[in-house]
Each structure stands twice: as C-alpha cells, then as structure tokens.
N, C-alpha and C. Protein backbone atom coordinates (compact mmCIF):
# COMPACT_ATOMS: atom_id res chain seq x y z
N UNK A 1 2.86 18.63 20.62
CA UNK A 1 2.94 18.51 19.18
C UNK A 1 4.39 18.36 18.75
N UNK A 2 4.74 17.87 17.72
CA UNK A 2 5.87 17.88 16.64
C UNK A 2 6.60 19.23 17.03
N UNK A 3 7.46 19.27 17.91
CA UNK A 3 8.25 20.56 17.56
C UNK A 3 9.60 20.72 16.53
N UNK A 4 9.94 19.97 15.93
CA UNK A 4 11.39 19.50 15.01
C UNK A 4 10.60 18.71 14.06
N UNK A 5 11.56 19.02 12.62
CA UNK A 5 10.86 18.33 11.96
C UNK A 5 11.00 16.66 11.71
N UNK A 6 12.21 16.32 12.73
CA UNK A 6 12.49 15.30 12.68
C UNK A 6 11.50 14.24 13.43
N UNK A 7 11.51 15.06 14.47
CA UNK A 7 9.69 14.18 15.17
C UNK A 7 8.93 13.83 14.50
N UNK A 8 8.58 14.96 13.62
CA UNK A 8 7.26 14.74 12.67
C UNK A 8 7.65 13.81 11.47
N UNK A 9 9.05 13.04 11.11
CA UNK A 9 9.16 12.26 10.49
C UNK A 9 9.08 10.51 11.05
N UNK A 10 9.31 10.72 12.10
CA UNK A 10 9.19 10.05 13.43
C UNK A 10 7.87 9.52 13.63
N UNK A 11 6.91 10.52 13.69
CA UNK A 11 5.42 10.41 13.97
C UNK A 11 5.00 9.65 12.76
N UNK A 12 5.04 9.81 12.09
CA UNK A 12 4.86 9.41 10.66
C UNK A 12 5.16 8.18 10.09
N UNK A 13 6.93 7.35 10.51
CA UNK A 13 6.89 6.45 10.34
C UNK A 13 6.20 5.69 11.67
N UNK A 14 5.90 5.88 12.69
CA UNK A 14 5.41 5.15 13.43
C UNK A 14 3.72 4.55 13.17
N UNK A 15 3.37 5.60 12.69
CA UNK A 15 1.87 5.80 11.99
C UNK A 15 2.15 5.02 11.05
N UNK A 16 3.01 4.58 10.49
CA UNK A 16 2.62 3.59 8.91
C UNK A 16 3.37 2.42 9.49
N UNK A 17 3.85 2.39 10.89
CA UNK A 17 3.66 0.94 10.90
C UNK A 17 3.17 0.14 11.59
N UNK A 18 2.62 1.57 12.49
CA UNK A 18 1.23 0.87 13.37
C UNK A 18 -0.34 0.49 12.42
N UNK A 19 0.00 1.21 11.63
CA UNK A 19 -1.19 0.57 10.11
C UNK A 19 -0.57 -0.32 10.36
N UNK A 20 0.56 -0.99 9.60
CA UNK A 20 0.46 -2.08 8.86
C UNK A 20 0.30 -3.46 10.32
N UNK A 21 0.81 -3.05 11.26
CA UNK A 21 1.22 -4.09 12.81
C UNK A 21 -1.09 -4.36 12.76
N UNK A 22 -1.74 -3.20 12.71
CA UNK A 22 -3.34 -3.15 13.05
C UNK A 22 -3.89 -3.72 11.74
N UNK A 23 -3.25 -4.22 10.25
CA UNK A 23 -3.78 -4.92 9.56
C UNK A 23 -3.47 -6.40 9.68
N UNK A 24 -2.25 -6.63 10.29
CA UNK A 24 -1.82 -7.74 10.70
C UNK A 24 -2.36 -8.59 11.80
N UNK A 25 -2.76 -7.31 12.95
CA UNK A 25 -3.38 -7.67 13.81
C UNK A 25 -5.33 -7.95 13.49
N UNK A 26 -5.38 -7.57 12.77
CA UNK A 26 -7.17 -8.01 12.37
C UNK A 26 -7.25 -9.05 11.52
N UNK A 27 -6.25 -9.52 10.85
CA UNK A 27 -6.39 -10.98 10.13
C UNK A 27 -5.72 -11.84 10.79
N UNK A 28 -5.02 -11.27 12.42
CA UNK A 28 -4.95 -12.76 13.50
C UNK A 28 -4.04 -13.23 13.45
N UNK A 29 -2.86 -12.73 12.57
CA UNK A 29 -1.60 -12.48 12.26
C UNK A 29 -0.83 -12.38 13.30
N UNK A 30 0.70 -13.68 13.76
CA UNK A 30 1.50 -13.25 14.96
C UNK A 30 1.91 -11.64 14.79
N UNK A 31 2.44 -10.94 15.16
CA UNK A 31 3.17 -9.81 15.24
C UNK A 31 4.40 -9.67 15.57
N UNK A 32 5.96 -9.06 14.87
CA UNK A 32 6.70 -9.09 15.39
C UNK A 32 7.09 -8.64 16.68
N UNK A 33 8.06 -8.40 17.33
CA UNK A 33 8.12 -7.34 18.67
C UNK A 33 8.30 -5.92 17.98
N UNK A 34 8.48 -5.68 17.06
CA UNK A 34 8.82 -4.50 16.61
C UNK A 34 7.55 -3.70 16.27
N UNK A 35 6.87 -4.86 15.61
CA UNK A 35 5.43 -3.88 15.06
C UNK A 35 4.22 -3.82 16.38
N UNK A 36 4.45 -4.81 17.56
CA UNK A 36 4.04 -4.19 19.05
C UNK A 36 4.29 -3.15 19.48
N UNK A 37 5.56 -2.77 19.08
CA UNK A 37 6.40 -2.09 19.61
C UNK A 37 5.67 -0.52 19.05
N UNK A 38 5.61 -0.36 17.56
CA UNK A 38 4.97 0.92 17.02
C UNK A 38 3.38 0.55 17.39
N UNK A 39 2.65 -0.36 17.33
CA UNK A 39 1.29 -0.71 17.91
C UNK A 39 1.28 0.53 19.14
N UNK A 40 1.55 -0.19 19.72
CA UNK A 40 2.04 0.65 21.40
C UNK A 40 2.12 2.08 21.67
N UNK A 41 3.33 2.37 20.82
CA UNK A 41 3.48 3.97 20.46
C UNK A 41 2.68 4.83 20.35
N UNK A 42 1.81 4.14 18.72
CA UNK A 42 0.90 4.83 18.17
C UNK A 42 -0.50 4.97 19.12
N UNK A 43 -0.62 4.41 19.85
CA UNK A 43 -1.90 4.18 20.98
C UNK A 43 -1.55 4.80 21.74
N UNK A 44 -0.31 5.33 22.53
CA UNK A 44 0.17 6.19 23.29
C UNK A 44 0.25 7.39 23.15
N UNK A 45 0.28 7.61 22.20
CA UNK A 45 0.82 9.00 21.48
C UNK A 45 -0.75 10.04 21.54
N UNK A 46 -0.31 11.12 21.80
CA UNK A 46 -1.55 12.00 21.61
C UNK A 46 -2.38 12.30 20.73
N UNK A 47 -3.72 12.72 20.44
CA UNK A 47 -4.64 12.84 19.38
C UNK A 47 -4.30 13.86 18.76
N UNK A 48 -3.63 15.07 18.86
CA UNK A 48 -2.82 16.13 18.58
C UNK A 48 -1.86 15.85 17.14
N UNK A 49 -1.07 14.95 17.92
CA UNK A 49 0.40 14.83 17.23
C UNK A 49 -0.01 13.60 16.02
N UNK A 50 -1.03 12.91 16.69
CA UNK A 50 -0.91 11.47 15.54
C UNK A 50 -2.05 12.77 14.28
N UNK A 51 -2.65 13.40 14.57
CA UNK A 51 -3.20 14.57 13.70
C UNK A 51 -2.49 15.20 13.14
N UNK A 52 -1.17 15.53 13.38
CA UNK A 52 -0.25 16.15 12.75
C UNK A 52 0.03 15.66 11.98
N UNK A 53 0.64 13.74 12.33
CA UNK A 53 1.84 13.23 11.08
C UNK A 53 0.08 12.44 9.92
N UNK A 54 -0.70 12.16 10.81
CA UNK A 54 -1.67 12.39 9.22
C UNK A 54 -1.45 13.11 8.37
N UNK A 55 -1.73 14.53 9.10
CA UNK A 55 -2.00 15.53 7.66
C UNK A 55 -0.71 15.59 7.05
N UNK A 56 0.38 15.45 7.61
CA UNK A 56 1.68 16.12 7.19
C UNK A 56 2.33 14.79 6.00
N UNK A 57 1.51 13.40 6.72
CA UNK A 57 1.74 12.69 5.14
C UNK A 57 0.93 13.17 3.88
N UNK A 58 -0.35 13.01 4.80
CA UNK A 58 -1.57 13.46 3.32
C UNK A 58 -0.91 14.82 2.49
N UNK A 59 -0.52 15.81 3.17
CA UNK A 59 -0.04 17.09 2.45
C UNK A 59 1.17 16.57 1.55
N UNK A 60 2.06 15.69 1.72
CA UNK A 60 3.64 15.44 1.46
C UNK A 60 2.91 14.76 0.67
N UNK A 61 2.22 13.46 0.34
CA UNK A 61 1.34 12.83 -0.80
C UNK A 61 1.01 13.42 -1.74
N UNK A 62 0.26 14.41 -1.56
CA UNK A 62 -0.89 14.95 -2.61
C UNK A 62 0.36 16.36 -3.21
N UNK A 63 1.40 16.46 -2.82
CA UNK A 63 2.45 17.44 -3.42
C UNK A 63 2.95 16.56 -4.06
N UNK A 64 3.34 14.94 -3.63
CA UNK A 64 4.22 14.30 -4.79
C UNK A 64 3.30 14.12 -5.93
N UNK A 65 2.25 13.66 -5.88
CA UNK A 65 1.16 13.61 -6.61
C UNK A 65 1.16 14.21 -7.44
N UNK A 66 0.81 15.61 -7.42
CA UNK A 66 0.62 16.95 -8.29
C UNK A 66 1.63 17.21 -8.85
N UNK A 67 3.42 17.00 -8.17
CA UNK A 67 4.05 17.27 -9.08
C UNK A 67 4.56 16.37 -10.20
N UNK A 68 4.33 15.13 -9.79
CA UNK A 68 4.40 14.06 -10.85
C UNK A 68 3.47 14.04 -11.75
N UNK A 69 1.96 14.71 -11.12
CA UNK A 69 1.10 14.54 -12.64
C UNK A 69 1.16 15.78 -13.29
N UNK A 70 1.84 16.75 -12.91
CA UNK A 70 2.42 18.09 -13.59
C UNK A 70 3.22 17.86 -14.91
N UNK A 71 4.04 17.24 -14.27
CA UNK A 71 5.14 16.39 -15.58
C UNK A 71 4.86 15.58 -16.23
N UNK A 72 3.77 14.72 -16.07
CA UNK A 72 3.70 13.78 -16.87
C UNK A 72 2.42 13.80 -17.69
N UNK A 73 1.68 14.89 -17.14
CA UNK A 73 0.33 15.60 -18.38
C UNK A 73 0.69 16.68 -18.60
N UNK A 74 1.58 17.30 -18.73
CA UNK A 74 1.61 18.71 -18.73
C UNK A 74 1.91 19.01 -20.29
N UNK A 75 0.88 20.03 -20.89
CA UNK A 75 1.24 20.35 -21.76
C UNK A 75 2.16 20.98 -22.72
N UNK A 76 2.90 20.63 -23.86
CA UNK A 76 4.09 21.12 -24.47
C UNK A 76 3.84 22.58 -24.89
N UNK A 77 4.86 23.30 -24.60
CA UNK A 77 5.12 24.34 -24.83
C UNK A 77 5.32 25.17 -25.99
N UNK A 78 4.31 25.72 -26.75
CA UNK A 78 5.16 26.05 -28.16
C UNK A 78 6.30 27.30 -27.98
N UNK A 79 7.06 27.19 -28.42
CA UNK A 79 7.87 28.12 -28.86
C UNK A 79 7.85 29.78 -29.36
C-alpha cells in the first residue's frame, strides 16, 4: 500500500491517466508512449493500492465539493 503521502499522489495521478490512455484506447485512438506508459502501470499495480488512490480521490472530491457548496449556499448570518 501507499506508505508516504507522496505515493498516494502518485497512485492517483497514474489512475487518471490510465482513465484517460483506456478511453482513448476504446475509441481506437493511437496512444502516446506516455499514456502506455501509465496504461501499464496502472495494470501492474496492485488491487490494494489502485483501492487506495480511488478512495483517496473520491474522499479529496467530495471534501472539495462540500466545502465549495458550504460557501456558496450557505446561509447568512444574522447578527
């Protein structure tokens, strides 16, 4: 697993660009060497860890989420 949190930022971008290399790749799309390159990774990588940088985006999402719709519905304060 992710022991640093820098891995787990690591895991994470590799995960969003092995999405995007596996949407490219299903509409038949050349591929760069680079997005083979995270293709590869992400298929390599353990069921563990690619479980980790899921949740650890979904969690980091749904916090930006909440705090942006905090602020931007949040009711005024009377005095």
């Amino acid at each position: 697993m992710a022991d640093e949190p820098s891995e787990l930022f690591d895991d994470i971008y590799v995960g969003l660009r092995a999405g995007a290399a596996g949407r490219k790749k299903r509409r038949g799309e050349p591929l760069s060497p680079e997005e083979r390159e995270a293709l590869g990774r992400w298929q390599r990588m353990s069921t563990g860890r690619k479980a980790v940088a899921v949740g650890g985006f979904a969690v980091g999402t749904f916090g930006l989420g909440f705090t942006v719709g905090g602020l931007v519905f949040r009711r005024s304060r009377k005095a």
